[in-house]
N, C-alpha and C. Protein backbone atom coordinates (compact mmCIF):
# COMPACT_ATOMS: atom_id res chain seq x y z
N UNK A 1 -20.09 11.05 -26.18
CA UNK A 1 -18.69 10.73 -25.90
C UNK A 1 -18.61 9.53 -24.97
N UNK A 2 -17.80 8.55 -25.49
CA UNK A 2 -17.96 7.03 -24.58
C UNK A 2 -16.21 7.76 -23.50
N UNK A 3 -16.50 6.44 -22.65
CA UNK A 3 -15.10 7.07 -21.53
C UNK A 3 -14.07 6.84 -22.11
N UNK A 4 -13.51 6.27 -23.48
CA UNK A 4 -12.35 6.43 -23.73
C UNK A 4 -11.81 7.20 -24.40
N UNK A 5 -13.10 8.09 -25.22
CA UNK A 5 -12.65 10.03 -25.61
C UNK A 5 -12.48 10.90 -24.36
N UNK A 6 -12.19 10.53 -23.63
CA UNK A 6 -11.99 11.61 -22.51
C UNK A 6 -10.60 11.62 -22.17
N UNK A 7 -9.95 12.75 -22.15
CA UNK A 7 -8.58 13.28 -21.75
C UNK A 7 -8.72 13.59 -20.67
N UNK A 8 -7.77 13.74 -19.92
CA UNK A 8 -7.46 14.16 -18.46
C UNK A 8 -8.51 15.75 -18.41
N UNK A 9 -7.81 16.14 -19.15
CA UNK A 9 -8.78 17.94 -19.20
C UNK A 9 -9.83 17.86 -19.66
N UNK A 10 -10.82 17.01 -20.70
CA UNK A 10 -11.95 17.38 -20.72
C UNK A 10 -12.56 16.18 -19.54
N UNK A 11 -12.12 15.47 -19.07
CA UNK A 11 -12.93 15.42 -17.80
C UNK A 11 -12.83 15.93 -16.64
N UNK A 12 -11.84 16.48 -16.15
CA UNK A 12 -11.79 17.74 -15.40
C UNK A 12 -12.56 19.10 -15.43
N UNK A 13 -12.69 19.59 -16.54
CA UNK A 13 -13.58 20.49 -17.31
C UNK A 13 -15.21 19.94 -17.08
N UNK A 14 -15.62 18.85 -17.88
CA UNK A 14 -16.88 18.43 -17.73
C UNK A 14 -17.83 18.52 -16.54
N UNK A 15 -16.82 17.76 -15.34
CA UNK A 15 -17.30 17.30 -14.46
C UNK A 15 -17.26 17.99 -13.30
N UNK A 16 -16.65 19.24 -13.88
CA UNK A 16 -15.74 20.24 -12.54
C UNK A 16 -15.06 19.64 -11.27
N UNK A 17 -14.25 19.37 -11.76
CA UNK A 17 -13.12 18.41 -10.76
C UNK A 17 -11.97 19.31 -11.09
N UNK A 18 -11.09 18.93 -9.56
CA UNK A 18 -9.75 19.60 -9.85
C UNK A 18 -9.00 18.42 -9.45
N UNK A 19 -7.88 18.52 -9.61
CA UNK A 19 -6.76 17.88 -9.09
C UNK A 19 -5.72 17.53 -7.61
N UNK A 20 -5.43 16.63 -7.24
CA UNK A 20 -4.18 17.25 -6.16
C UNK A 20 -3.34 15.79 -6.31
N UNK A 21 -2.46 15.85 -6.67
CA UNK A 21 -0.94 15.26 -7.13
C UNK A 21 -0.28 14.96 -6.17
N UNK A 22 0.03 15.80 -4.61
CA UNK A 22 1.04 16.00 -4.12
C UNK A 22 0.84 14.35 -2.33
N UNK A 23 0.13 13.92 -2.59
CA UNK A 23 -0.25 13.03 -1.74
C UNK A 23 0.39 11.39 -1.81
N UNK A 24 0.61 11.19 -1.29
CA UNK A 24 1.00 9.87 -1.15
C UNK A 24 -0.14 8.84 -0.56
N UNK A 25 -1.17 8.44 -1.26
CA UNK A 25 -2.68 7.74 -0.89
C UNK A 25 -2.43 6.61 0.01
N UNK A 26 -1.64 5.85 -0.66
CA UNK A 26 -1.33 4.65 0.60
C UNK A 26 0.22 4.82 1.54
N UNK A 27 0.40 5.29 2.51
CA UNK A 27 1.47 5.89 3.14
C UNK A 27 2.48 4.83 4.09
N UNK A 28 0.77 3.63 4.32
CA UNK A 28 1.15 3.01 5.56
C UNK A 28 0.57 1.59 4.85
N UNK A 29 0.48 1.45 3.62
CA UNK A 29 0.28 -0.27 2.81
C UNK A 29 1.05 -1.41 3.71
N UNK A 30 0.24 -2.20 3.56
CA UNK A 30 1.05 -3.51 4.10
C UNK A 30 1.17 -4.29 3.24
N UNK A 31 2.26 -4.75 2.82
CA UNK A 31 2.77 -5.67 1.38
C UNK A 31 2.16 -6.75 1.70
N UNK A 32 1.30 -7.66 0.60
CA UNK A 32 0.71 -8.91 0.64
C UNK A 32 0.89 -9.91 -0.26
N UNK A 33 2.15 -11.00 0.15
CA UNK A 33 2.68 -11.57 -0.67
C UNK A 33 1.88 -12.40 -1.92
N UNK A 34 2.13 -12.10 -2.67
CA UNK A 34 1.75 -13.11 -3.92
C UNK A 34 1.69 -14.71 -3.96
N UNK A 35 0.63 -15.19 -4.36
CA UNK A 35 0.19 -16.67 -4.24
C UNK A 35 1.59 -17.25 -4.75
N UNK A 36 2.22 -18.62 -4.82
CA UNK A 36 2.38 -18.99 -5.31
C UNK A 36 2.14 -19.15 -6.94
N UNK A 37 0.80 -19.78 -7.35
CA UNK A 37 0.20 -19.43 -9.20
C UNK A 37 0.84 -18.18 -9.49
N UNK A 38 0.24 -16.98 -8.35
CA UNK A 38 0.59 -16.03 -9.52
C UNK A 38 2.15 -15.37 -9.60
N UNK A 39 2.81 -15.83 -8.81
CA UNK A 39 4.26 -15.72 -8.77
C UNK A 39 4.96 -15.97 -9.98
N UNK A 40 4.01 -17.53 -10.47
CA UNK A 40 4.73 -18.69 -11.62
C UNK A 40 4.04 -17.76 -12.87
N UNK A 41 2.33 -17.15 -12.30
CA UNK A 41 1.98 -16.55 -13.67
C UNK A 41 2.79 -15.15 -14.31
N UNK A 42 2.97 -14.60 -13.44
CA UNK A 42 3.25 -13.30 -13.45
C UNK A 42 5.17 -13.23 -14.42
N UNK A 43 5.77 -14.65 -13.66
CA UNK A 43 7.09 -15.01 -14.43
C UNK A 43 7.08 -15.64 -15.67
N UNK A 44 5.92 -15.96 -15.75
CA UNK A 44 5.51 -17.07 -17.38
C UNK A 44 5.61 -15.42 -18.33
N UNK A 45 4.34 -14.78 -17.78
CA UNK A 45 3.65 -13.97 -18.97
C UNK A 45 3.81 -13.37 -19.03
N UNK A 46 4.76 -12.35 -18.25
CA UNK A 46 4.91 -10.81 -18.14
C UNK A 46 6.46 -10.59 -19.64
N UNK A 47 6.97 -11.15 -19.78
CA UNK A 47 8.31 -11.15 -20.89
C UNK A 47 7.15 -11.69 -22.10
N UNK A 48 6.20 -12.03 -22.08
CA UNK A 48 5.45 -12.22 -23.72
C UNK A 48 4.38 -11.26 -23.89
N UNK A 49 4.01 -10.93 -22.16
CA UNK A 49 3.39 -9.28 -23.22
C UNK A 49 3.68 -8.32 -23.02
N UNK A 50 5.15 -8.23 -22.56
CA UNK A 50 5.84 -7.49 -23.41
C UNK A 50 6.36 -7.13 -24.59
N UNK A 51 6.47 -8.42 -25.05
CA UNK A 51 7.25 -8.85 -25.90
C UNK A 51 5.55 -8.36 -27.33
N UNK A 52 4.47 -9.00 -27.23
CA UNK A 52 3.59 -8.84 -27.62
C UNK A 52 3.25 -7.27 -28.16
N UNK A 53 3.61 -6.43 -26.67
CA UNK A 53 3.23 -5.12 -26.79
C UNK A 53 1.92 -4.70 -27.14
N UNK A 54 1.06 -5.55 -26.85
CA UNK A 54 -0.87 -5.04 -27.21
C UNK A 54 -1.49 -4.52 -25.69
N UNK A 55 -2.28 -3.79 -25.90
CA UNK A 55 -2.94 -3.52 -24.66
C UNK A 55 -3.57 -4.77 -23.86
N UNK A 56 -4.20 -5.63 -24.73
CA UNK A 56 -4.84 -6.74 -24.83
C UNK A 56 -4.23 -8.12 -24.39
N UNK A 57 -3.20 -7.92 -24.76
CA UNK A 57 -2.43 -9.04 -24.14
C UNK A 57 -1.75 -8.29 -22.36
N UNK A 58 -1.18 -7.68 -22.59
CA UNK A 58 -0.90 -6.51 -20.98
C UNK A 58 -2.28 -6.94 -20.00
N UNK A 59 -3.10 -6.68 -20.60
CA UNK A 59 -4.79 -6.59 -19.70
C UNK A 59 -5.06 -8.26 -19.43
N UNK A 60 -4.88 -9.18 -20.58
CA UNK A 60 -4.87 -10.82 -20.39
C UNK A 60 -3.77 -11.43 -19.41
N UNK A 61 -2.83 -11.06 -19.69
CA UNK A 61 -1.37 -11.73 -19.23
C UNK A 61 -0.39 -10.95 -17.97
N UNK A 62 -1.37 -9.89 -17.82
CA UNK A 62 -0.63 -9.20 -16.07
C UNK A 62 -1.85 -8.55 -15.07
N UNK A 63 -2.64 -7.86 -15.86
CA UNK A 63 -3.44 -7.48 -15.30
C UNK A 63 -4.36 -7.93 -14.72
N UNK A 64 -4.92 -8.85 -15.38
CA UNK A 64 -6.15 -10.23 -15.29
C UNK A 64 -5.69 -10.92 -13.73
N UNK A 65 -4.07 -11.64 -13.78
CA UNK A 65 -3.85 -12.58 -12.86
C UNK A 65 -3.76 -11.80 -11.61
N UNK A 66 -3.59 -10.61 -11.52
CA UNK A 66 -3.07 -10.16 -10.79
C UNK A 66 -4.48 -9.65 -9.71
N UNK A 67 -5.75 -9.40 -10.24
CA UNK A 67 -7.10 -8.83 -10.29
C UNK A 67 -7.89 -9.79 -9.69
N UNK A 68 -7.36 -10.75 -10.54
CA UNK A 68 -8.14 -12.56 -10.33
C UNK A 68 -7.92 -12.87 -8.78
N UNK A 69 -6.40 -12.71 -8.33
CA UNK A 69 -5.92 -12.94 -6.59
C UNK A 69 -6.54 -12.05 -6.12
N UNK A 70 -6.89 -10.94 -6.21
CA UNK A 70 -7.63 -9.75 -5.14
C UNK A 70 -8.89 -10.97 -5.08
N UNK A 71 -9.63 -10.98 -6.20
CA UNK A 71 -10.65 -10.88 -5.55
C UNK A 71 -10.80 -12.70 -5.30
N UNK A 72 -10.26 -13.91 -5.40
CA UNK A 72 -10.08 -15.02 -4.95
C UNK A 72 -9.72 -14.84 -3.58
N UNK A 73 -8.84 -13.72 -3.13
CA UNK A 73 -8.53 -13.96 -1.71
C UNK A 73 -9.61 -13.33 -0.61
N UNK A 74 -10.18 -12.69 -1.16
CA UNK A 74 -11.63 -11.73 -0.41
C UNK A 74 -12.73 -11.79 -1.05
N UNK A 75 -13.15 -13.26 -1.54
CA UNK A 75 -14.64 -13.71 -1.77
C UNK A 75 -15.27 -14.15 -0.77
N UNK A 76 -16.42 -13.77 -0.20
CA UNK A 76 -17.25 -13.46 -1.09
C UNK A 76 -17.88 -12.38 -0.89
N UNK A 77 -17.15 -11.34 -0.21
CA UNK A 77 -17.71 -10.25 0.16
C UNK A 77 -17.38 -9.18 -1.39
N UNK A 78 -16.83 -9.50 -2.00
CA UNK A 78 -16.84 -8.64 -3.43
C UNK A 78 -17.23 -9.22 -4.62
N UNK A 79 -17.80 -8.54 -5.69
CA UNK A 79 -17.59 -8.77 -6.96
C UNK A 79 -16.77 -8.52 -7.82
N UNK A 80 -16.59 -9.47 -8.69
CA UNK A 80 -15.38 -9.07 -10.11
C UNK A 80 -16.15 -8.87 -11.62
N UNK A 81 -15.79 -7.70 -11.85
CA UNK A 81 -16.19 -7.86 -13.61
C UNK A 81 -15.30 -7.75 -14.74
N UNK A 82 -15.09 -8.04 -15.73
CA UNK A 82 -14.27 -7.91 -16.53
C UNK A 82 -14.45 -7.35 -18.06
N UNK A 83 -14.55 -6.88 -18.48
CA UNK A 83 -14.73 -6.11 -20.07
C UNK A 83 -16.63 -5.97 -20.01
N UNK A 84 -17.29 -5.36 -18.97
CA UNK A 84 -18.89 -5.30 -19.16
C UNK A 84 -19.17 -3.72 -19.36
N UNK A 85 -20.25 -3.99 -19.99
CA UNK A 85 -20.84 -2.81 -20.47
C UNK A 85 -20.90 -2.18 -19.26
N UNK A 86 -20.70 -0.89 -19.10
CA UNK A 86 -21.12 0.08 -17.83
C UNK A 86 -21.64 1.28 -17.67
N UNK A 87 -22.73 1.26 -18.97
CA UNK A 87 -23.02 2.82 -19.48
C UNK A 87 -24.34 3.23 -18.35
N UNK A 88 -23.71 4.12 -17.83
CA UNK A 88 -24.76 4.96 -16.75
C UNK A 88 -25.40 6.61 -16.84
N UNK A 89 -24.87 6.90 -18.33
CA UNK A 89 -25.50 8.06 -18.59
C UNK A 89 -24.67 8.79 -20.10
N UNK A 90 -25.62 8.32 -21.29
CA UNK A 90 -25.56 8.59 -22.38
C UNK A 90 -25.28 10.23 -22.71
N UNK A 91 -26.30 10.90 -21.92
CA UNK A 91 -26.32 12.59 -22.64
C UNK A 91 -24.61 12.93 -21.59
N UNK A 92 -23.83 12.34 -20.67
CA UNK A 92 -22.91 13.20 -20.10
C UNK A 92 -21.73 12.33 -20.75
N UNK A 93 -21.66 11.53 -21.47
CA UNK A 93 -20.78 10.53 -22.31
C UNK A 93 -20.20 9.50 -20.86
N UNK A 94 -20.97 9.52 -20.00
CA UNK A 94 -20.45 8.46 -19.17
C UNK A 94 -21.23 6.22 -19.76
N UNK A 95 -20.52 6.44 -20.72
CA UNK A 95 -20.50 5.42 -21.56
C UNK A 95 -19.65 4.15 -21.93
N UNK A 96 -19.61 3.04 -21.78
CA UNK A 96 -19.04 2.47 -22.94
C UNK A 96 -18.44 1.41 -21.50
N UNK A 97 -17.17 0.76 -22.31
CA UNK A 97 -17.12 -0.87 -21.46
C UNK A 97 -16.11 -0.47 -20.60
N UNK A 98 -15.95 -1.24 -19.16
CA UNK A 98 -15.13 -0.76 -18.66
C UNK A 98 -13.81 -2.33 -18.42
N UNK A 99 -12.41 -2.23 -18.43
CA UNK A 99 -11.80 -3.53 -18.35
C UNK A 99 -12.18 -4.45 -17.38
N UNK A 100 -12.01 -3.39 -15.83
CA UNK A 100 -12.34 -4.37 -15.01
C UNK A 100 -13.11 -3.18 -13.71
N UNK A 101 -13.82 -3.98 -13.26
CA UNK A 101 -14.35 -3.25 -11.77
C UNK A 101 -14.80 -4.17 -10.85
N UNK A 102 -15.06 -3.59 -9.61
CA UNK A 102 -15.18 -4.07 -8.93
C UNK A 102 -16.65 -3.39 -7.67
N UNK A 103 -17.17 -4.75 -7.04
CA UNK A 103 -18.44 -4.33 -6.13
C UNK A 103 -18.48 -4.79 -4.69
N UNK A 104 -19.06 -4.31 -3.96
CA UNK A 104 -19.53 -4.89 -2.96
C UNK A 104 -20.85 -5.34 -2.55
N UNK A 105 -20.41 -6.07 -3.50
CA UNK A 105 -22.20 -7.16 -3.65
C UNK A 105 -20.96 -8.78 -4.00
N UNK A 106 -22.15 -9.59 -3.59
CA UNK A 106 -21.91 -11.35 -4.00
C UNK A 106 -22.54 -11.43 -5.05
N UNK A 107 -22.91 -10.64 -5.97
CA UNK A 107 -24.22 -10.82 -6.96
C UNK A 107 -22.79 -10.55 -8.67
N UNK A 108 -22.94 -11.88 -9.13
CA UNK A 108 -21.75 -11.97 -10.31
C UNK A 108 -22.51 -12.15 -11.60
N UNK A 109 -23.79 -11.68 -12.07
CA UNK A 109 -24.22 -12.00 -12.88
C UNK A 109 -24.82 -10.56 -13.96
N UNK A 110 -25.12 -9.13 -12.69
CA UNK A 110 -25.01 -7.94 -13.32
C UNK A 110 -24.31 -7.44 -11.78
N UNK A 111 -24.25 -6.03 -12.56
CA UNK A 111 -23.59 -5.43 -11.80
C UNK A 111 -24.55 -4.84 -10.66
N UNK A 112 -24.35 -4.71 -9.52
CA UNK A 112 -25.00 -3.95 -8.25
C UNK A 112 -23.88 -3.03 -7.65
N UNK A 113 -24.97 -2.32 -6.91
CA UNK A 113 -24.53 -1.34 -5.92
C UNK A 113 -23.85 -1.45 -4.75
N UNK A 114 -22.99 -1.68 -4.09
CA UNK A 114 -21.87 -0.05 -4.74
C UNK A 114 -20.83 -0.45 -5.30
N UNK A 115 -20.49 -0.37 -6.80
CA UNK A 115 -19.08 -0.29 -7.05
C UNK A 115 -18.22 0.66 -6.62
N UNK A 116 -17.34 0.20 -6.30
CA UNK A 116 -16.09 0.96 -5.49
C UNK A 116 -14.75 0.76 -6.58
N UNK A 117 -14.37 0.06 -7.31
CA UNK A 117 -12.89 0.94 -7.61
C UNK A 117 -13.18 -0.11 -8.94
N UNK A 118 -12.63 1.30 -10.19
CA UNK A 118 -12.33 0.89 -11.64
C UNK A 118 -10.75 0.16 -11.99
N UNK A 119 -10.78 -0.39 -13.13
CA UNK A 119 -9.15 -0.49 -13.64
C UNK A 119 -9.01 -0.67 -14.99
N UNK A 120 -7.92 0.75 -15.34
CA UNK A 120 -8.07 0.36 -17.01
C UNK A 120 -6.66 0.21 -17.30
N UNK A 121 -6.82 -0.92 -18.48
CA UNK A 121 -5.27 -1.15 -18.50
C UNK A 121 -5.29 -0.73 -19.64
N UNK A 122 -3.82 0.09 -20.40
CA UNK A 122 -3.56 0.24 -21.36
C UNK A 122 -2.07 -0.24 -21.75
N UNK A 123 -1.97 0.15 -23.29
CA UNK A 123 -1.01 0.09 -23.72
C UNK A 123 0.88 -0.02 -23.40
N UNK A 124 1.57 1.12 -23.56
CA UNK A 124 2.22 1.42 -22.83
C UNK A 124 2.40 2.75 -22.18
N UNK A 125 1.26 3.85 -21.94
CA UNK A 125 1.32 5.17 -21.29
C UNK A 125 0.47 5.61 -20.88
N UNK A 126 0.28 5.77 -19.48
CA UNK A 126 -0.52 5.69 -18.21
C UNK A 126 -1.37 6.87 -18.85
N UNK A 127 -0.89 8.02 -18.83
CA UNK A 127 -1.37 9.26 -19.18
C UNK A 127 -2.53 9.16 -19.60
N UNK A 128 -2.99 8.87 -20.84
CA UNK A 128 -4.14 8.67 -21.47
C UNK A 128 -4.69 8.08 -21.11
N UNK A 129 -5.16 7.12 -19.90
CA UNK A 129 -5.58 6.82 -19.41
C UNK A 129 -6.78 7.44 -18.28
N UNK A 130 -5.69 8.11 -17.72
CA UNK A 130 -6.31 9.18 -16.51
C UNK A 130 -7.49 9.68 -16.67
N UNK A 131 -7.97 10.30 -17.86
CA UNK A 131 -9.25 10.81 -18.05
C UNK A 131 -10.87 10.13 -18.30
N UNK A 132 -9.92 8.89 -19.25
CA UNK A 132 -11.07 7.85 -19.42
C UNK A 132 -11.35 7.24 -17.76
N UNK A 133 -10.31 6.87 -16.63
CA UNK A 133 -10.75 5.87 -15.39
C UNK A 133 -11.53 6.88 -15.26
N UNK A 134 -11.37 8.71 -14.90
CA UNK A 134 -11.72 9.55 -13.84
C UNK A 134 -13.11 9.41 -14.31
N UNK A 135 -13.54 9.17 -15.65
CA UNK A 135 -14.95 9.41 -15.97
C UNK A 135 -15.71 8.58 -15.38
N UNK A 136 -14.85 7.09 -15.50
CA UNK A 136 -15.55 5.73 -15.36
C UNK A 136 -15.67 5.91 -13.01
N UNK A 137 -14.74 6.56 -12.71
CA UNK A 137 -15.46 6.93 -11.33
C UNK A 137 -16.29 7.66 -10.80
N UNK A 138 -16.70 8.33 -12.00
CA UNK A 138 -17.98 9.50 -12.12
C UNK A 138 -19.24 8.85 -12.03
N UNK A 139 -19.12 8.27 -13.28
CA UNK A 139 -20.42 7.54 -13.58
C UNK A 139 -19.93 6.17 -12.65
N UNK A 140 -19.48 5.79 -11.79
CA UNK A 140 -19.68 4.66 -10.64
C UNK A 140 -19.99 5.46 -9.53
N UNK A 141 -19.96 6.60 -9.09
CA UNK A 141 -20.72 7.17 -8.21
C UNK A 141 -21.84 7.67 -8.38
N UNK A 142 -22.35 8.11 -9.71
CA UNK A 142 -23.33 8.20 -10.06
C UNK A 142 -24.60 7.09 -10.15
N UNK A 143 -23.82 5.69 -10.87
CA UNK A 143 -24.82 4.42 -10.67
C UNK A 143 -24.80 4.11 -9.12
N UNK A 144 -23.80 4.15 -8.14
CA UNK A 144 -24.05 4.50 -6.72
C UNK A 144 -25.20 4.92 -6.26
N UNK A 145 -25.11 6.36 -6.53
CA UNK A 145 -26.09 7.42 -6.25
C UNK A 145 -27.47 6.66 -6.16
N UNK A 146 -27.90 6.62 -7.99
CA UNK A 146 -29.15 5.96 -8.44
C UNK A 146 -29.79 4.68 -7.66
N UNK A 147 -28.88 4.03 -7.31
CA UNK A 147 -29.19 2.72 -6.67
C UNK A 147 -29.48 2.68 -4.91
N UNK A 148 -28.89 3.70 -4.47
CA UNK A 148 -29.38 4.60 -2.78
C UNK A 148 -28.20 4.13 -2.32
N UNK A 149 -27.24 4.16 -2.24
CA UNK A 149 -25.90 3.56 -1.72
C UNK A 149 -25.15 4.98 -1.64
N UNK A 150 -24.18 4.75 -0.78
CA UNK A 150 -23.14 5.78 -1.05
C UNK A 150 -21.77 5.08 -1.19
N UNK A 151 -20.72 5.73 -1.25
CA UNK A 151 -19.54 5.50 -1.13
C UNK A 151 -18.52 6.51 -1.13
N UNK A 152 -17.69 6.91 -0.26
CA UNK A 152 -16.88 8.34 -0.01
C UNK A 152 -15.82 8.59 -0.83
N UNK A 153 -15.21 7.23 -0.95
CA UNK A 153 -13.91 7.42 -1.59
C UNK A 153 -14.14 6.16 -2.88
N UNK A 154 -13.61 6.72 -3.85
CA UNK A 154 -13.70 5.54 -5.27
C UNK A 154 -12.72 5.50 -5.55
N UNK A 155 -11.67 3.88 -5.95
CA UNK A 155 -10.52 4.23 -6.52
C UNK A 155 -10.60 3.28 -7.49
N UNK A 156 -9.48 4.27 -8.53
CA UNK A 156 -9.27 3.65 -9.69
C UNK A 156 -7.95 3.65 -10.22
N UNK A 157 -7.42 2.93 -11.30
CA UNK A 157 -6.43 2.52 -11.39
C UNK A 157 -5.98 2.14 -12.88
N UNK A 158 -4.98 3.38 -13.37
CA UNK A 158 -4.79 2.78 -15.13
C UNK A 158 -3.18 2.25 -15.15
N UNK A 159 -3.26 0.92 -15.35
CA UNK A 159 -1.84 0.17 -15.76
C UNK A 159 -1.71 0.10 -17.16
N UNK A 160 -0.32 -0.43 -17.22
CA UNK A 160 -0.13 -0.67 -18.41
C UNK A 160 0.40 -2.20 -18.38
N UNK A 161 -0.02 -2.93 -16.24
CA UNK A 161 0.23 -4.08 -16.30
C UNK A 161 1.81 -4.23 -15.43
N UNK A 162 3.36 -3.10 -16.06
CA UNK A 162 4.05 -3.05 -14.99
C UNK A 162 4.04 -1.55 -14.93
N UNK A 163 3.43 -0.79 -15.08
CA UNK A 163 3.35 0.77 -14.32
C UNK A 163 2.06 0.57 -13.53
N UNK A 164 1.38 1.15 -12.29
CA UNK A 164 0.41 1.68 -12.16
C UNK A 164 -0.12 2.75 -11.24
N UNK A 165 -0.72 3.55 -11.87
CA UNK A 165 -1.16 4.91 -11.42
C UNK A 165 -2.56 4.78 -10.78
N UNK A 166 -2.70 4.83 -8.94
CA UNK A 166 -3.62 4.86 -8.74
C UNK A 166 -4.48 6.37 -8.34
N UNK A 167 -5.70 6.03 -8.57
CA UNK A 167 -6.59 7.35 -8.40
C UNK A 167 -7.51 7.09 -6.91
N UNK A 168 -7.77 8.32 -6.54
CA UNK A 168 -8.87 8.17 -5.53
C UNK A 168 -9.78 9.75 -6.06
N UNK A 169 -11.26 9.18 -5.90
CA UNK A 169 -12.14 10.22 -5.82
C UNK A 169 -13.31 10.61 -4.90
N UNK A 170 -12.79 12.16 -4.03
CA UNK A 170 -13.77 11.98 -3.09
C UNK A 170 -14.28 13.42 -3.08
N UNK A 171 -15.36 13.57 -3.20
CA UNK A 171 -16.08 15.17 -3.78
C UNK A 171 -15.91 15.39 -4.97
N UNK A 172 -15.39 16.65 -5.35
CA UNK A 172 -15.13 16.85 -6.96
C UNK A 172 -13.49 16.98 -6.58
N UNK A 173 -12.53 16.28 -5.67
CA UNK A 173 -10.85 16.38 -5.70
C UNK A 173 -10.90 14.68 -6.46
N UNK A 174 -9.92 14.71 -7.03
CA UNK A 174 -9.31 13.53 -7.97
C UNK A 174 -7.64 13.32 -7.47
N UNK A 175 -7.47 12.55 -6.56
CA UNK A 175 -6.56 12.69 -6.12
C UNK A 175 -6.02 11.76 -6.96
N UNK A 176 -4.63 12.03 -6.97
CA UNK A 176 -3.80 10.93 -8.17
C UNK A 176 -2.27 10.72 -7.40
N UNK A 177 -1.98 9.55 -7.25
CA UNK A 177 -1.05 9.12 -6.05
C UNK A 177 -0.01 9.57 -6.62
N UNK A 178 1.03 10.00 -5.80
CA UNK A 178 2.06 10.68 -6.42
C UNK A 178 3.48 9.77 -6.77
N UNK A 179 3.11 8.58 -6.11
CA UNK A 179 3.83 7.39 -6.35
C UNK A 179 3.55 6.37 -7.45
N UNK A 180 4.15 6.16 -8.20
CA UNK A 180 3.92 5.45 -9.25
C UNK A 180 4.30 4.15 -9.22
N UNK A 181 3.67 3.08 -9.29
CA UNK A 181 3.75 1.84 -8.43
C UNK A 181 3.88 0.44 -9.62
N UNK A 182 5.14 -0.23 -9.51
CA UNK A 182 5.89 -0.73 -10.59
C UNK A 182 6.05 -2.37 -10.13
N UNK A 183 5.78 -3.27 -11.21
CA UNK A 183 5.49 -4.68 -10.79
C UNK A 183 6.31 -5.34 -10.24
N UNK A 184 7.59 -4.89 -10.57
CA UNK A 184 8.42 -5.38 -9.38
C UNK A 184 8.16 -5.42 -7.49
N UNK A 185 7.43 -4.34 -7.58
CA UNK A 185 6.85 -4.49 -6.44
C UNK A 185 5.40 -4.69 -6.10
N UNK A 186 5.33 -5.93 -6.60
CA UNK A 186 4.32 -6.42 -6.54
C UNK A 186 3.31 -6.83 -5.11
N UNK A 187 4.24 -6.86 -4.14
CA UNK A 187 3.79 -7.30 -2.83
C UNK A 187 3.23 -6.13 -2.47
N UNK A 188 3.64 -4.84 -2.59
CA UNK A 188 2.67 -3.33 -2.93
C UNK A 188 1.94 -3.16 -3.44
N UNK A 189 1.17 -3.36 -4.69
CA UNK A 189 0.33 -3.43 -5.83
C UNK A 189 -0.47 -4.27 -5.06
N UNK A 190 -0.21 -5.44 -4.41
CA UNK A 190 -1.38 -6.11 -4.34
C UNK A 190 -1.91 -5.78 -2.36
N UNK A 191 -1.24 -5.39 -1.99
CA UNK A 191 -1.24 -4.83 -0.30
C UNK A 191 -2.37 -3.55 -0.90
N UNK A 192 -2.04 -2.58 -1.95
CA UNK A 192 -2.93 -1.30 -1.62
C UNK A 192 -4.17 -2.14 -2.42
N UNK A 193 -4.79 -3.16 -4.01
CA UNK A 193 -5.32 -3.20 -3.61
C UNK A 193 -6.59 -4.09 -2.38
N UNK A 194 -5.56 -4.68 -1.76
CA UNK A 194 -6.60 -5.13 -0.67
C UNK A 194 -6.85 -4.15 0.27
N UNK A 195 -6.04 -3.22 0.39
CA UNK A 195 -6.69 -2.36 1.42
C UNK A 195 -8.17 -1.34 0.57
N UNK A 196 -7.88 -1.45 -0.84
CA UNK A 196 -9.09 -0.69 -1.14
C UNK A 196 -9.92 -1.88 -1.13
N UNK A 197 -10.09 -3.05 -1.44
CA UNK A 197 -11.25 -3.98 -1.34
C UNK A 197 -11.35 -4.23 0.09
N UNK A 198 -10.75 -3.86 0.85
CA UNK A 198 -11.18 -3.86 2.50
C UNK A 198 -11.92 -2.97 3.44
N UNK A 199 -11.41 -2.03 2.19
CA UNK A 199 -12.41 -0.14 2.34
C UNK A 199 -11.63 0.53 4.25
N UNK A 200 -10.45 0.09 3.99
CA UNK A 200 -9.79 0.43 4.55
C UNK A 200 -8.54 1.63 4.57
C-alpha cells in the first residue's frame, strides 16, 4: 500500500494512533506578511487554478509559491523538496512520492535527517487527504529514527491550496488543528508555517 491508499482509518488502525481534534495548535501565531512576488503571485494564479480545478495546477499555482517563501526566507538552515520519492518502508506501505517536505539539513540533493513537516496538496477536499499526510509522518519519523535523529513533534499539512488543514504528530496522538486555515488569511498560513520551520 503506497501513502495515497491510506484513509484516515486505516492509518489510524495500522499504526495505532488515535486522534484529538479539539486543540487549537497554533494559539499564539504571529502573522508574517507576504513578499511582495508572492502577493502579485498568489493574485495572478489563484482565479486560474481555480478556474483549472486540477490538483496539479492547485499544488503548481498556490501551493508551490507559497512553500517556495518559507523556505527562501529561512535558508539555509532548511531544506525543500518537491514531488521526491520518499519510500521508507515497503512491507508497512509507507511508500510512494511525497508533494512537498521539508528538512533540517542544507543538503538539497537527497534527502537527510531530520525531516520535520510533510505537505500534500489535493484536489478540492481536505479529508482524503488526512490519512495519506498521517502516513507520510510515520514513515518521516521513522526515516528519523533510522538515521539517529529525533524529532518530537512532526507537522503536516493537506491543502487544497485555499483550505488548509494542519496536523501535528507526537507519540501515537495525531493532533489535527481544529481551525481550518483559509488563503485569505494568508499572513496566518505563512506565520504558523514559520513557526514550524523555526521548531518553535
Amino acid at each position: 500500500m503506497a501513502y495515497s491508499k491510506f484513509t484516515l482509518a486505516q492509518a489510524l488502525e495500522t499504526f495505532g494512533l488515535i486522534t484529538d481534534d479539539t486543540q487549537d495548535l497554533f494559539p499564539a501565531v504571529e502573522p508574517v506578511e507576504p513578499s511582495e512576488l508572492l502577493r502579485a503571485t498568489l493574485a495572478q494564479n489563484t482565479s486560474v487554478a481555480r478556474r483549472i480545478a486540477t490538483e496539479k495546477a492547485r499544488s503548481e499555482l498556490i501551493v508551490a509559491p507559497i512553500l517556495m517563501e518559507v523556505y527562501q526566507r529561512n535558508q539555509p538552515e532548511i531544506g525543500f523538496f518537491s514531488g521526491v520519492d520518499f519510500t521508507v518502508d515497503d512491507k508497512q506501505g509507507l511508500s510512494g512520492v511525497c508533494d512537498f517536505l521539508f528538512t533540517r539539513s542544507r543538503e538539497h540533493s537527497v534527502i537527510v535527517a531530520p525531516v520535520f513537516a510533510v505537505v500534500e496538496a489535493k484536489k478540492e477536499d481536505l479529508k482524503p487527504g488526512l490519512g495519506q499526510c498521517i502516513a507520510e509522518l510515520v514513515a518521516a519519523r521513522l526515516f528519523n529514527e533510522r538515521k539517529g535523529t529525533t524529532v518530537e513533534a512532526l507537522y503536516g499539512v493537506v491543502t487544497t491550496g485555499t483550505n488548509w488543514q494542519f496536523i501535528k504528530l507526537i507519540g501515537q496522538t495525531v493532533y489535527l488543528d481544529r481551525e481550518e486555515r483559509y488563503l485569505n488569511g494568508a499572513r496566518q498560513i505563512l506565520g504558523i508555517l514559520f513557526q514550524i520551520v523555526k521548531g518553535s
